[in-house]
PDB file of N, CA and C in Angstrom:
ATOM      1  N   UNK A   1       2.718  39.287 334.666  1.00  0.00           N
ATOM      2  CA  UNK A   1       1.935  40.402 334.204  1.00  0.00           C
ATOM      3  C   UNK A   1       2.694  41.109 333.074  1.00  0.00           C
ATOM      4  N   UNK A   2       1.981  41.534 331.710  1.00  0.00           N
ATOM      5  CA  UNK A   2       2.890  41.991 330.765  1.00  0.00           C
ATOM      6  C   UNK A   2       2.067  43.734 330.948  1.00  0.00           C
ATOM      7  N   UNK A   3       3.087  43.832 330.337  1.00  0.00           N
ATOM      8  CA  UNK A   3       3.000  45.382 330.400  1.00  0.00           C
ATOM      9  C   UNK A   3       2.636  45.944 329.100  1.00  0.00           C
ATOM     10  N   UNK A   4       2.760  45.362 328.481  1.00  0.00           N
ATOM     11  CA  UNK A   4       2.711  45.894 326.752  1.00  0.00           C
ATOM     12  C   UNK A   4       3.453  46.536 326.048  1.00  0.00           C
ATOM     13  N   UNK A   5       4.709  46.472 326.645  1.00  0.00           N
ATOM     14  CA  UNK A   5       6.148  46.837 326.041  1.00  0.00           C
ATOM     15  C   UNK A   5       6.981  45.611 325.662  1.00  0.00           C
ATOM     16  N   UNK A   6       7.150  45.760 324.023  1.00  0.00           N
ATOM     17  CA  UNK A   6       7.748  44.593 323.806  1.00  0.00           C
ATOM     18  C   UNK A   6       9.570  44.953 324.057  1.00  0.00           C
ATOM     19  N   UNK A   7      10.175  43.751 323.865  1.00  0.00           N
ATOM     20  CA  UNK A   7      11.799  44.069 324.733  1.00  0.00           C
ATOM     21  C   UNK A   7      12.236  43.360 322.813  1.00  0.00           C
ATOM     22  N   UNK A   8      12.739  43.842 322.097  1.00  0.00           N
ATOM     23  CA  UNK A   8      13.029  43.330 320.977  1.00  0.00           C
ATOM     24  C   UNK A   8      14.718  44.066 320.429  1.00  0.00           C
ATOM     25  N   UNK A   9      15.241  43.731 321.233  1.00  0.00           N
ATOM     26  CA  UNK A   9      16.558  44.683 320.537  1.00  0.00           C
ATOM     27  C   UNK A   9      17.155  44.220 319.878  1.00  0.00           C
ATOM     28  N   UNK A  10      16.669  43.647 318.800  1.00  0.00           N
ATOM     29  CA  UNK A  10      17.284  43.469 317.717  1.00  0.00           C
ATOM     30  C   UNK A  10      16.461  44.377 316.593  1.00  0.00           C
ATOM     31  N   UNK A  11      15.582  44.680 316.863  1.00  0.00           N
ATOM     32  CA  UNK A  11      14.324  45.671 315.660  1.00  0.00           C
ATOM     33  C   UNK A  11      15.050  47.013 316.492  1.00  0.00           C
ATOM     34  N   UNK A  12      14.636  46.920 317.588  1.00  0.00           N
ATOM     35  CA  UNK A  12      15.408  48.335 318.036  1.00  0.00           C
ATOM     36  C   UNK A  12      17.064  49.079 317.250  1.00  0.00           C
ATOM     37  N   UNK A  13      17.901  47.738 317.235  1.00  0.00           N
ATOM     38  CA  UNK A  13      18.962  48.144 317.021  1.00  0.00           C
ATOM     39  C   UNK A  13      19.142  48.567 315.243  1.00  0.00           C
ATOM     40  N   UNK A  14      18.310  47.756 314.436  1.00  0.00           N
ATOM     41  CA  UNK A  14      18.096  47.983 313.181  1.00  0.00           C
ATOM     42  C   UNK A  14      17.387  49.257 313.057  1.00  0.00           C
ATOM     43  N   UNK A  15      16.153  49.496 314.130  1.00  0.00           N
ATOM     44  CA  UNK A  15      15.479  50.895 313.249  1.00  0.00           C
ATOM     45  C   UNK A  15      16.858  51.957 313.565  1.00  0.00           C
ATOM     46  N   UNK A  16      17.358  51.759 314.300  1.00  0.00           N
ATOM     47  CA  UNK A  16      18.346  53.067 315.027  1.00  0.00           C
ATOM     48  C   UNK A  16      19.684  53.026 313.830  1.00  0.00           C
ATOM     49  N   UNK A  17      19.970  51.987 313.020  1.00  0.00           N
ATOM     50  CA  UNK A  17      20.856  51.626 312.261  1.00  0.00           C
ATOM     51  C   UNK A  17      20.284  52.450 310.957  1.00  0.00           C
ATOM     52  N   UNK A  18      18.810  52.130 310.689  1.00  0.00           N
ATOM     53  CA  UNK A  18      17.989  52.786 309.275  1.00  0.00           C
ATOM     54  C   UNK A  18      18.161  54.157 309.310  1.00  0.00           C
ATOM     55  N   UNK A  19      17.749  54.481 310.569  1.00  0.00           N
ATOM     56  CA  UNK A  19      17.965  56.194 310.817  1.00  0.00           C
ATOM     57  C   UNK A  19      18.824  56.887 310.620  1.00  0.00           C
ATOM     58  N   UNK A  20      19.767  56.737 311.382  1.00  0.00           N
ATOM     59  CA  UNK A  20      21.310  56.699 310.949  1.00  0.00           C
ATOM     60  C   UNK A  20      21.519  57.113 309.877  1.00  0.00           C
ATOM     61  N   UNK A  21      21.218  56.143 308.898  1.00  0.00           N
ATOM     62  CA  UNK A  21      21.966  55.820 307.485  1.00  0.00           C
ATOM     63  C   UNK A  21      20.947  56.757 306.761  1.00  0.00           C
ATOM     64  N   UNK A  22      19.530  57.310 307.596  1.00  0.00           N
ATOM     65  CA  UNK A  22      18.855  58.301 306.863  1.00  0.00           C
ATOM     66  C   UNK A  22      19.171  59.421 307.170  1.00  0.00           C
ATOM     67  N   UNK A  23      19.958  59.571 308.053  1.00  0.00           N
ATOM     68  CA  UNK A  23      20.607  60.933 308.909  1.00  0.00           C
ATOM     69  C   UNK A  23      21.446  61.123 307.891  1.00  0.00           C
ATOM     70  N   UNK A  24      22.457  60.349 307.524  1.00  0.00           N
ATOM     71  CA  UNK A  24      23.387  60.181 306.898  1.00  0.00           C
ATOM     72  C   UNK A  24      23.528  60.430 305.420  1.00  0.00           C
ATOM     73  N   UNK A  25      22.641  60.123 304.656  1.00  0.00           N
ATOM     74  CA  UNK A  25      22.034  61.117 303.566  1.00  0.00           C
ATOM     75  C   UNK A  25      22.113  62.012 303.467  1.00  0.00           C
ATOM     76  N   UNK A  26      21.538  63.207 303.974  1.00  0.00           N
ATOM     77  CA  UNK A  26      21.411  64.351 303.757  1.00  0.00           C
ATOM     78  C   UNK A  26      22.606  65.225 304.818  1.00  0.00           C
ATOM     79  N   UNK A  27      23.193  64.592 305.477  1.00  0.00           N
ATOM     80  CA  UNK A  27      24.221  64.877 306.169  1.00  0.00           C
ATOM     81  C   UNK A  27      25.843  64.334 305.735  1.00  0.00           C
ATOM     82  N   UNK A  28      26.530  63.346 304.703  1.00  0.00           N
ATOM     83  CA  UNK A  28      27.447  62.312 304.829  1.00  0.00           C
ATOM     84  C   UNK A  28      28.726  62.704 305.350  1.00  0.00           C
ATOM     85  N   UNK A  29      29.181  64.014 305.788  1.00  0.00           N
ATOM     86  CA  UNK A  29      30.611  64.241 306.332  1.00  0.00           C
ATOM     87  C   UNK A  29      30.199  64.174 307.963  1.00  0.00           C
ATOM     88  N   UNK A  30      28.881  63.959 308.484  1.00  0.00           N
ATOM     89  CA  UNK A  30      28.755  64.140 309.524  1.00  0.00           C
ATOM     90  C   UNK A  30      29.328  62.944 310.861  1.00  0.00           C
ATOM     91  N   UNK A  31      30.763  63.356 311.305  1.00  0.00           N
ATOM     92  CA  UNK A  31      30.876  62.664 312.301  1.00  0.00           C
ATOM     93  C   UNK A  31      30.407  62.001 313.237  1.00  0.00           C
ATOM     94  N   UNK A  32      29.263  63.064 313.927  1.00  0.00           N
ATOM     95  CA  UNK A  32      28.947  62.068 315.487  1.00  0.00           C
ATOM     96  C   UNK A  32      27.993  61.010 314.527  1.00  0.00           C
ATOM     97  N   UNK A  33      27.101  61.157 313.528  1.00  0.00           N
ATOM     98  CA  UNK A  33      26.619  60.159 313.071  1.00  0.00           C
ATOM     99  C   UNK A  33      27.092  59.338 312.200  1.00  0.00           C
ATOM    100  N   UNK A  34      28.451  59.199 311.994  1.00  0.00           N
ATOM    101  CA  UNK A  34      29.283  58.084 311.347  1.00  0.00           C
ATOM    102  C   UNK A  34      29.587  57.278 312.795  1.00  0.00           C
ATOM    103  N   UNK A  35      29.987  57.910 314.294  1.00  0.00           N
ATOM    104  CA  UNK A  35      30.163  57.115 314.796  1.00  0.00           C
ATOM    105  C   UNK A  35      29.775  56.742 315.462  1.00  0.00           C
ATOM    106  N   UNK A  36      28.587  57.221 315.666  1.00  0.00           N
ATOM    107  CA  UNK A  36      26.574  56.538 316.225  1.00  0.00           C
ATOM    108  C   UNK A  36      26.355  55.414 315.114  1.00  0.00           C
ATOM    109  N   UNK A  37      26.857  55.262 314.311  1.00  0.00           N
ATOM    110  CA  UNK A  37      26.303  54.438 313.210  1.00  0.00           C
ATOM    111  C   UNK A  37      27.368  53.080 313.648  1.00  0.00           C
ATOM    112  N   UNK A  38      28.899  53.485 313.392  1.00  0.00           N
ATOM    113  CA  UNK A  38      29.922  52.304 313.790  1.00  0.00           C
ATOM    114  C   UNK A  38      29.495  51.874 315.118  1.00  0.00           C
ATOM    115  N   UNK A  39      29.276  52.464 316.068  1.00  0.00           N
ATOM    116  CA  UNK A  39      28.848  51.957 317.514  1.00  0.00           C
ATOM    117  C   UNK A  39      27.478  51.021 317.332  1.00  0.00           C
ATOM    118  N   UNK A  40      26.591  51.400 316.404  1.00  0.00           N
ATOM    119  CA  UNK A  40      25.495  50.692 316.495  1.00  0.00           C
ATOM    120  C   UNK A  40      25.904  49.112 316.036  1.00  0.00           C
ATOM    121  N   UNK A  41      26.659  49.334 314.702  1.00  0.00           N
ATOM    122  CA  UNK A  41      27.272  47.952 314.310  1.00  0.00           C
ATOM    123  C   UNK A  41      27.723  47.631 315.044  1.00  0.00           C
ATOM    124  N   UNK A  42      28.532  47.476 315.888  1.00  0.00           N
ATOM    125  CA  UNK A  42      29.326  47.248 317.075  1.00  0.00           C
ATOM    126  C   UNK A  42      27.781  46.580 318.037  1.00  0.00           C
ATOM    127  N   UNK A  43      27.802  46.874 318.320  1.00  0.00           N
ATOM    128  CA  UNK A  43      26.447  46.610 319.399  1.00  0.00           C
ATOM    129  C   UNK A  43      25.752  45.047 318.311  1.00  0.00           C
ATOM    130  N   UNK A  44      25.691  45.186 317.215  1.00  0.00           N
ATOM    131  CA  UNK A  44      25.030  44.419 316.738  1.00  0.00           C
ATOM    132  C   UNK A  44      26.049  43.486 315.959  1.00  0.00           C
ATOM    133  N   UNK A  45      26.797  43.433 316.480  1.00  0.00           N
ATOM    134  CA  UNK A  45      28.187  42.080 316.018  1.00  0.00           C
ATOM    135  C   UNK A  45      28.261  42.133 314.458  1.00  0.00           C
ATOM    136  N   UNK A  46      28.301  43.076 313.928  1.00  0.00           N
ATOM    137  CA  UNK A  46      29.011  43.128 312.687  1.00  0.00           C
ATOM    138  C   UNK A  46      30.238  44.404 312.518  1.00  0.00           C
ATOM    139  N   UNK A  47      31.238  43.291 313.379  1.00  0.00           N
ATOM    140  CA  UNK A  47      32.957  44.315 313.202  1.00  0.00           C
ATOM    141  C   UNK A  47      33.245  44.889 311.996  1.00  0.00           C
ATOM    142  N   UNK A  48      32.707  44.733 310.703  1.00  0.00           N
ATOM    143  CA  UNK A  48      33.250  44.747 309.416  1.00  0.00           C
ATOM    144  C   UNK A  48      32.766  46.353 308.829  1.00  0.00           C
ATOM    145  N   UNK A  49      31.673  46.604 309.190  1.00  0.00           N
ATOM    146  CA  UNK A  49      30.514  47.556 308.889  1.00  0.00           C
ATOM    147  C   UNK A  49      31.413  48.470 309.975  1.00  0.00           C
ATOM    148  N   UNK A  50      31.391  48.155 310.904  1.00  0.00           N
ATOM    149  CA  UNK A  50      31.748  49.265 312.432  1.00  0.00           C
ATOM    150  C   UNK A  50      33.440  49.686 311.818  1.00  0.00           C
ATOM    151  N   UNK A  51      34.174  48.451 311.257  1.00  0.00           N
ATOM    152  CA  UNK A  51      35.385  48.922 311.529  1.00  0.00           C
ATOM    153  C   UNK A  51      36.055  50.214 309.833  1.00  0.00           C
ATOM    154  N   UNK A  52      35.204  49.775 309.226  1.00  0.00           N
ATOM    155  CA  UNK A  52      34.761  50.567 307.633  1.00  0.00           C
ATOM    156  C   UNK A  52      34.613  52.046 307.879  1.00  0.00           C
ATOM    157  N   UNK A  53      33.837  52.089 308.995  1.00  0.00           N
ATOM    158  CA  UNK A  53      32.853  53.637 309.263  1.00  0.00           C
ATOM    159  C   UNK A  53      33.738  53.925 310.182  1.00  0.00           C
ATOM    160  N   UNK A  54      34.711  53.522 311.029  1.00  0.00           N
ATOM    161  CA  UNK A  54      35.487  54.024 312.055  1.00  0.00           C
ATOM    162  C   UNK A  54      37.147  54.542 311.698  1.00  0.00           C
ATOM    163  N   UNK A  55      37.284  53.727 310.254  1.00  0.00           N
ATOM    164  CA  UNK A  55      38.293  54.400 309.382  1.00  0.00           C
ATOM    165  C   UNK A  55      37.836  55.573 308.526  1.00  0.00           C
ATOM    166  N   UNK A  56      36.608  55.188 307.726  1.00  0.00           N
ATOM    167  CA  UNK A  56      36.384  56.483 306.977  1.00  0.00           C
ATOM    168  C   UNK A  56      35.902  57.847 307.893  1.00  0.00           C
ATOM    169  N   UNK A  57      35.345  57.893 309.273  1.00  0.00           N
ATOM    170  CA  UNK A  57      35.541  59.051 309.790  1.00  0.00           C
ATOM    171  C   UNK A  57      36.915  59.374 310.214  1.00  0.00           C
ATOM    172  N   UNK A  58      38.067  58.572 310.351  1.00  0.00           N
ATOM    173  CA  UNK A  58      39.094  59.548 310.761  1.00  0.00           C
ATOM    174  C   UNK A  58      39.590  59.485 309.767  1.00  0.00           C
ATOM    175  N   UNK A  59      39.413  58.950 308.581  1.00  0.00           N
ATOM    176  CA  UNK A  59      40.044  59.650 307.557  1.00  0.00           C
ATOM    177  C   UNK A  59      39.488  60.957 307.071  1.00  0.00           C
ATOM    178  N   UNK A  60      38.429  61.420 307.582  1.00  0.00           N
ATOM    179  CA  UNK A  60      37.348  62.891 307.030  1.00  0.00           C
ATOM    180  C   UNK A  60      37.523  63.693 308.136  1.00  0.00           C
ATOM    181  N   UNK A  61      38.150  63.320 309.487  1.00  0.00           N
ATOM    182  CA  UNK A  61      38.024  63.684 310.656  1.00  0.00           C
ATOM    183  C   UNK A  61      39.202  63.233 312.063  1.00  0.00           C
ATOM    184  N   UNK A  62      40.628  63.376 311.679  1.00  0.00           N
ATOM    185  CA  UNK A  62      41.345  62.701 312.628  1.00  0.00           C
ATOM    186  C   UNK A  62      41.169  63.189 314.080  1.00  0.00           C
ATOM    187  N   UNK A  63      40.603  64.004 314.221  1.00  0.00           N
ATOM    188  CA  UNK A  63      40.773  64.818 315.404  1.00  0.00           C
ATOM    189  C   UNK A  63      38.882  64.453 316.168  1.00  0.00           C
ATOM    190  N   UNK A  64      38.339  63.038 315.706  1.00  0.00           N
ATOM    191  CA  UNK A  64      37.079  62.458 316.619  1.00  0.00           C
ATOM    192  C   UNK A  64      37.579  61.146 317.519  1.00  0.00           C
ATOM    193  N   UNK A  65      38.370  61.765 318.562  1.00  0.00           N
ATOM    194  CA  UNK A  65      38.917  61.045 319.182  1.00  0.00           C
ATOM    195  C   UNK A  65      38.417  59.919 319.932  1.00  0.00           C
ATOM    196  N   UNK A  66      37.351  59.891 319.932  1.00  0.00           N
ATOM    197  CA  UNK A  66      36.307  58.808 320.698  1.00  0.00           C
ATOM    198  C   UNK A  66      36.367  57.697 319.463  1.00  0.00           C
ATOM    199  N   UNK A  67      36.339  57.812 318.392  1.00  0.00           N
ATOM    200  CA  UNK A  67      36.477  56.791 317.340  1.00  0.00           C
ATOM    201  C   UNK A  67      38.052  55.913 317.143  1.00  0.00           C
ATOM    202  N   UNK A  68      38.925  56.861 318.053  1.00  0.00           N
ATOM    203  CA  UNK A  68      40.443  56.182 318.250  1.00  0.00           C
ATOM    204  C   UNK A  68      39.866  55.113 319.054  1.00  0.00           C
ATOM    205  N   UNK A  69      39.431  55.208 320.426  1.00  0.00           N
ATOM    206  CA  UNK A  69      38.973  53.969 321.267  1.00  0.00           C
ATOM    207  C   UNK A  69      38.912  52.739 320.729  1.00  0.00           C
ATOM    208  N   UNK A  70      37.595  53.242 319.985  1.00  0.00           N
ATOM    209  CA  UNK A  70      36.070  52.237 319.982  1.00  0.00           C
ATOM    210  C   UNK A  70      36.998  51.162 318.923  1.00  0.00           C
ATOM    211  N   UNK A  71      37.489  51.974 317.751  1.00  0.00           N
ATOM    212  CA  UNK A  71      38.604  51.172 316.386  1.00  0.00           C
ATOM    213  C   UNK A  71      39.749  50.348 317.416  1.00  0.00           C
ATOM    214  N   UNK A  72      40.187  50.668 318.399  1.00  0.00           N
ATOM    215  CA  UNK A  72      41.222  50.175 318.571  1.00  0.00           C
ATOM    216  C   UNK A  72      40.544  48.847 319.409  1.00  0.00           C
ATOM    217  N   UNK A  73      39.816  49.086 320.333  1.00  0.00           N
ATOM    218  CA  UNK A  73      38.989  47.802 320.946  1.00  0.00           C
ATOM    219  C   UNK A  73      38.519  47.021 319.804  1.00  0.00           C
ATOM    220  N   UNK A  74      37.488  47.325 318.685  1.00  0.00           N
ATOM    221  CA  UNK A  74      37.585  46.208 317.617  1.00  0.00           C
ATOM    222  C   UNK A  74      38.555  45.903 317.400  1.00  0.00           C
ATOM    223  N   UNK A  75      39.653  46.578 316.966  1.00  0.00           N
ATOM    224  CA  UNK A  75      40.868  45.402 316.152  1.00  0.00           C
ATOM    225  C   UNK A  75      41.441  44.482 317.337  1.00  0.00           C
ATOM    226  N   UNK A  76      41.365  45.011 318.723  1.00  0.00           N
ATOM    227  CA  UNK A  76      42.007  44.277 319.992  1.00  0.00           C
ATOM    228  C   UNK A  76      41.166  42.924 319.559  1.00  0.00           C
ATOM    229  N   UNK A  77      39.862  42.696 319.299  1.00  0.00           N
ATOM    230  CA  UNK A  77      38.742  42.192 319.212  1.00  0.00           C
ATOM    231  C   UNK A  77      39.179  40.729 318.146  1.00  0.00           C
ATOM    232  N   UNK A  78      39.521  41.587 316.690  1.00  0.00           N
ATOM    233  CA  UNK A  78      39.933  41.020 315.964  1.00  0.00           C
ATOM    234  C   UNK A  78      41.014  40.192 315.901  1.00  0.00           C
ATOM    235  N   UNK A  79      42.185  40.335 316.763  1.00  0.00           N
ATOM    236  CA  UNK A  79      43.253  39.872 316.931  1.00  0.00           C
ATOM    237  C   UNK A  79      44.565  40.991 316.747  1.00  0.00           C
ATOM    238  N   UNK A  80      44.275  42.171 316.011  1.00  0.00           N
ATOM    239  CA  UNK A  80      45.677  43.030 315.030  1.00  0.00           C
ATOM    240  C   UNK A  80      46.022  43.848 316.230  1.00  0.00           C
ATOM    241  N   UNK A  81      46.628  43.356 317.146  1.00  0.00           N
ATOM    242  CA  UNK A  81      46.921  44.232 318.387  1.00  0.00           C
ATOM    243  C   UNK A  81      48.334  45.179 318.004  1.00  0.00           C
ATOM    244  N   UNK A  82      48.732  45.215 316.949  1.00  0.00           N
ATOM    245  CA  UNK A  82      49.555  45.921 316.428  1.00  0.00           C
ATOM    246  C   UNK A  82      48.993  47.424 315.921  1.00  0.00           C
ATOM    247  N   UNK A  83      47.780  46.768 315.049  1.00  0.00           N
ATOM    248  CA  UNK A  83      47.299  48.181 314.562  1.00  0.00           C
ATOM    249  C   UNK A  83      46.354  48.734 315.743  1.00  0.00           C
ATOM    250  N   UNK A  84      45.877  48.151 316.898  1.00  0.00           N
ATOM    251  CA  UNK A  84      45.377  48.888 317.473  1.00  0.00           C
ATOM    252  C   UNK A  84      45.620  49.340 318.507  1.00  0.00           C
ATOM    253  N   UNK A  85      47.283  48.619 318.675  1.00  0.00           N
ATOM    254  CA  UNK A  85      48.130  49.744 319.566  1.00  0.00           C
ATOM    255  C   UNK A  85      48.415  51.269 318.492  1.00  0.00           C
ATOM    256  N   UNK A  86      48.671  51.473 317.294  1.00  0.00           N
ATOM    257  CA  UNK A  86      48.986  52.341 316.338  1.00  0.00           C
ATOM    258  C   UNK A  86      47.691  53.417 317.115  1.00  0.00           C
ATOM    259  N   UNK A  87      46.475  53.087 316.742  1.00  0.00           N
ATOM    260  CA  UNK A  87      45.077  53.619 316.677  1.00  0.00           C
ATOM    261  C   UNK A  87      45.134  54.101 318.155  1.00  0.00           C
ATOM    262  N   UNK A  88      45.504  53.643 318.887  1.00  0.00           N
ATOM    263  CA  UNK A  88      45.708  54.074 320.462  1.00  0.00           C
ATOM    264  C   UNK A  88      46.692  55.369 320.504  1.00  0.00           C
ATOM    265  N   UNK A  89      47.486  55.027 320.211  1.00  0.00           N
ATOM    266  CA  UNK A  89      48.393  56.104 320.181  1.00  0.00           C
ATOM    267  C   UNK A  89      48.479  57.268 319.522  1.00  0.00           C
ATOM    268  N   UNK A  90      47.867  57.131 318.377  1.00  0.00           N
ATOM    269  CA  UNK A  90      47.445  58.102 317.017  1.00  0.00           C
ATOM    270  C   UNK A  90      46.147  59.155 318.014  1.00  0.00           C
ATOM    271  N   UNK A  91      45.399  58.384 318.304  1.00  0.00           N
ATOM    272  CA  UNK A  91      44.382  58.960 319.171  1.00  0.00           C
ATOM    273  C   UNK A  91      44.902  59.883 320.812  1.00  0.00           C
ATOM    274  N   UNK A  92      45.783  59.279 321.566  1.00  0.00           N
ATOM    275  CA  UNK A  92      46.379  59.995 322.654  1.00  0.00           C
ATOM    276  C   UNK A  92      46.951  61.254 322.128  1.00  0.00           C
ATOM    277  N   UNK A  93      47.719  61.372 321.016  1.00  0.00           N
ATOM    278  CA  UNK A  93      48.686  62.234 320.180  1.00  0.00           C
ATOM    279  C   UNK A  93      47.398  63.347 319.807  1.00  0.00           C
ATOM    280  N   UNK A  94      46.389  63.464 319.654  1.00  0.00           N
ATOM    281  CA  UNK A  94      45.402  63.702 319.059  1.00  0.00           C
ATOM    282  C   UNK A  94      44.516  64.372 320.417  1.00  0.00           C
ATOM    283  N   UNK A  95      44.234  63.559 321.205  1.00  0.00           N
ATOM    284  CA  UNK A  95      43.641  63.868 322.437  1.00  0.00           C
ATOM    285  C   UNK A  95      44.791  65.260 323.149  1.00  0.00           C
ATOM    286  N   UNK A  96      45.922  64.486 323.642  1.00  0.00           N
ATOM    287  CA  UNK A  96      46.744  65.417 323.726  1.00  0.00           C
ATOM    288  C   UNK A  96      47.027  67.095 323.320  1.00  0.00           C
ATOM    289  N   UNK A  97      46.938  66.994 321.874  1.00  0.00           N
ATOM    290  CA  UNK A  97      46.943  68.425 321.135  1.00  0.00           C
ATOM    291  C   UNK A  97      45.692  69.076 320.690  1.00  0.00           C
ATOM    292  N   UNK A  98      44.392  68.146 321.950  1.00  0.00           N
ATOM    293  CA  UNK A  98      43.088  68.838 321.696  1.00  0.00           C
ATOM    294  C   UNK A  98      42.461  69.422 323.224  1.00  0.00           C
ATOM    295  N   UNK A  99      43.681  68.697 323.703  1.00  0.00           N
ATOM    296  CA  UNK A  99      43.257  69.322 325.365  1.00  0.00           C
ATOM    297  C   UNK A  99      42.180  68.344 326.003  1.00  0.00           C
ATOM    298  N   UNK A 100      42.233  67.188 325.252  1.00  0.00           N
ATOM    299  CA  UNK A 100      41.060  65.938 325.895  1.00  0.00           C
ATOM    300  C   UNK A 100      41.528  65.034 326.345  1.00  0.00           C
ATOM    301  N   UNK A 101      41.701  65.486 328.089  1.00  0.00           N
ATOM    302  CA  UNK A 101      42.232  64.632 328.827  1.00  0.00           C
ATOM    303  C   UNK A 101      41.285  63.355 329.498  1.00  0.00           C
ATOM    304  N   UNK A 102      40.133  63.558 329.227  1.00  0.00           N
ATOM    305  CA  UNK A 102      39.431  62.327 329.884  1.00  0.00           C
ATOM    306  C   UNK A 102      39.500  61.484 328.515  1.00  0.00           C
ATOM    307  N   UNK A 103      39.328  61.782 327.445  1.00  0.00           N
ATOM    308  CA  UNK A 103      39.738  60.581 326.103  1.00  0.00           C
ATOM    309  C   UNK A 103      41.343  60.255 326.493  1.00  0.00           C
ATOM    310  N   UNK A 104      42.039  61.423 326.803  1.00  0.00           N
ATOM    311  CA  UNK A 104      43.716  60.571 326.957  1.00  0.00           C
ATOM    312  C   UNK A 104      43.980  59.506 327.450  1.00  0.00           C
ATOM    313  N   UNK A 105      43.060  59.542 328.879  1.00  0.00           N
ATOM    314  CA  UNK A 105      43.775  59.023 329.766  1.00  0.00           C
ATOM    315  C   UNK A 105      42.808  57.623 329.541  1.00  0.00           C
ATOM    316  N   UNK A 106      41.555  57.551 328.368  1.00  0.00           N
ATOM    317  CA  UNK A 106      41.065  56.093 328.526  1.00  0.00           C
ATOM    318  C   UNK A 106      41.771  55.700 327.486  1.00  0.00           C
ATOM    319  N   UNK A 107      42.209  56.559 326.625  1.00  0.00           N
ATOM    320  CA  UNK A 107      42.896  55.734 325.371  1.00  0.00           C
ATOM    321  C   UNK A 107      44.499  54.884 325.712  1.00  0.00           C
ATOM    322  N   UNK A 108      45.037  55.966 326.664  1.00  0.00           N
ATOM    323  CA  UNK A 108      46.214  55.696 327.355  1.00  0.00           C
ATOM    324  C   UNK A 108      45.871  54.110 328.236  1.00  0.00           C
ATOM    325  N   UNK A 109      44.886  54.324 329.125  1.00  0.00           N
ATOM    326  CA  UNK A 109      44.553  52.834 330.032  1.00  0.00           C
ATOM    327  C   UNK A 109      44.435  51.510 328.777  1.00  0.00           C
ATOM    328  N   UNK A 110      43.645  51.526 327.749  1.00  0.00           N
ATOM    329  CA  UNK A 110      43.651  50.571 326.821  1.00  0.00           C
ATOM    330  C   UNK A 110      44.959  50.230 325.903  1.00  0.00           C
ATOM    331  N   UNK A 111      45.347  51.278 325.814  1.00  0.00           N
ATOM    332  CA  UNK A 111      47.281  51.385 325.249  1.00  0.00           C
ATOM    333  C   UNK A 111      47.590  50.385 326.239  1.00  0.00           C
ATOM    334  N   UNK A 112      47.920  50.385 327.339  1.00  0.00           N
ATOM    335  CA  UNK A 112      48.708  49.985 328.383  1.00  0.00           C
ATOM    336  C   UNK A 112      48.245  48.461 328.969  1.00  0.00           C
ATOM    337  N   UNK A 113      47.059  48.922 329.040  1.00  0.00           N
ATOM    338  CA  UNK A 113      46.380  47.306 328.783  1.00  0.00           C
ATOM    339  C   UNK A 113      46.832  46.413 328.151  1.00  0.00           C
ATOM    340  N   UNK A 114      46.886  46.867 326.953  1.00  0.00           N
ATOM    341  CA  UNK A 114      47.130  46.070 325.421  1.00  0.00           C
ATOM    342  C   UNK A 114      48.571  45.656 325.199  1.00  0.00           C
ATOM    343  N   UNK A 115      50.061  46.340 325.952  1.00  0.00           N
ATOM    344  CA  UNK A 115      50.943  46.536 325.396  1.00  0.00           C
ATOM    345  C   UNK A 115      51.869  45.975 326.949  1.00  0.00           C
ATOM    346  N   UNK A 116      51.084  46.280 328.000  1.00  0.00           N
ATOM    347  CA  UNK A 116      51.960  45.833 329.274  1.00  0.00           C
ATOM    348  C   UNK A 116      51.362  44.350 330.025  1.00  0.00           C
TER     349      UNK A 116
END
């Protein structure tokens, strides 16, 4: 029995990608939608796009500590477990002197992951 809801997440993940990038227009220093945008790439297997938008917000923004994570799991991804022990730690240091202990302590578990 169909329901008449189509299941297409790949159109899904593109209109949410268009939006974004139309959010993003009239907004461009705007963080949570630089990293609604890298997460979407992410979701849609293009590391290159995700890992672009996850440097240029902490370069506009070091202190969006949820973007320390997400960057450091791509590069884990990629292979550069060097730079994304750096990105781990840069981010705890960060979490730390923002009083964001539930980002610490996941950035800390993926540090430790990665390094022990």
């Amino acid at each position: 029995m169909q329901t008449g809801r189509k299941h297409n997440n790949g159109n899904e993940s593109m209109d949410r990608i268009e939006k974004l990038k139309e959010f993003l227009v009239s907004s461009p220093d705007d963080a949570f939608l630089m990293h609604a945008l890298a997460l979407e790439y992410v979701k849609k297997g293009d590391d290159t796009r995700a890992r672009a938008l996850f440097e240029k917000l902490l370069q506009k923004d070091e202190n969006y500590v949820g973007s320390y994570y997400h960057l450091g799991l791509l590069l884990e991804r990629q292979g550069e477990e060097k730079l994304a022990a750096y990105f781990y730690e840069k981010g705890m240091q960060i979490a730390k002197a923002t009083g964001e202990s539930h980002a610490y302590n996941e950035l800390q578990a993926a540090y430790e992951n990665l390094v022990y």
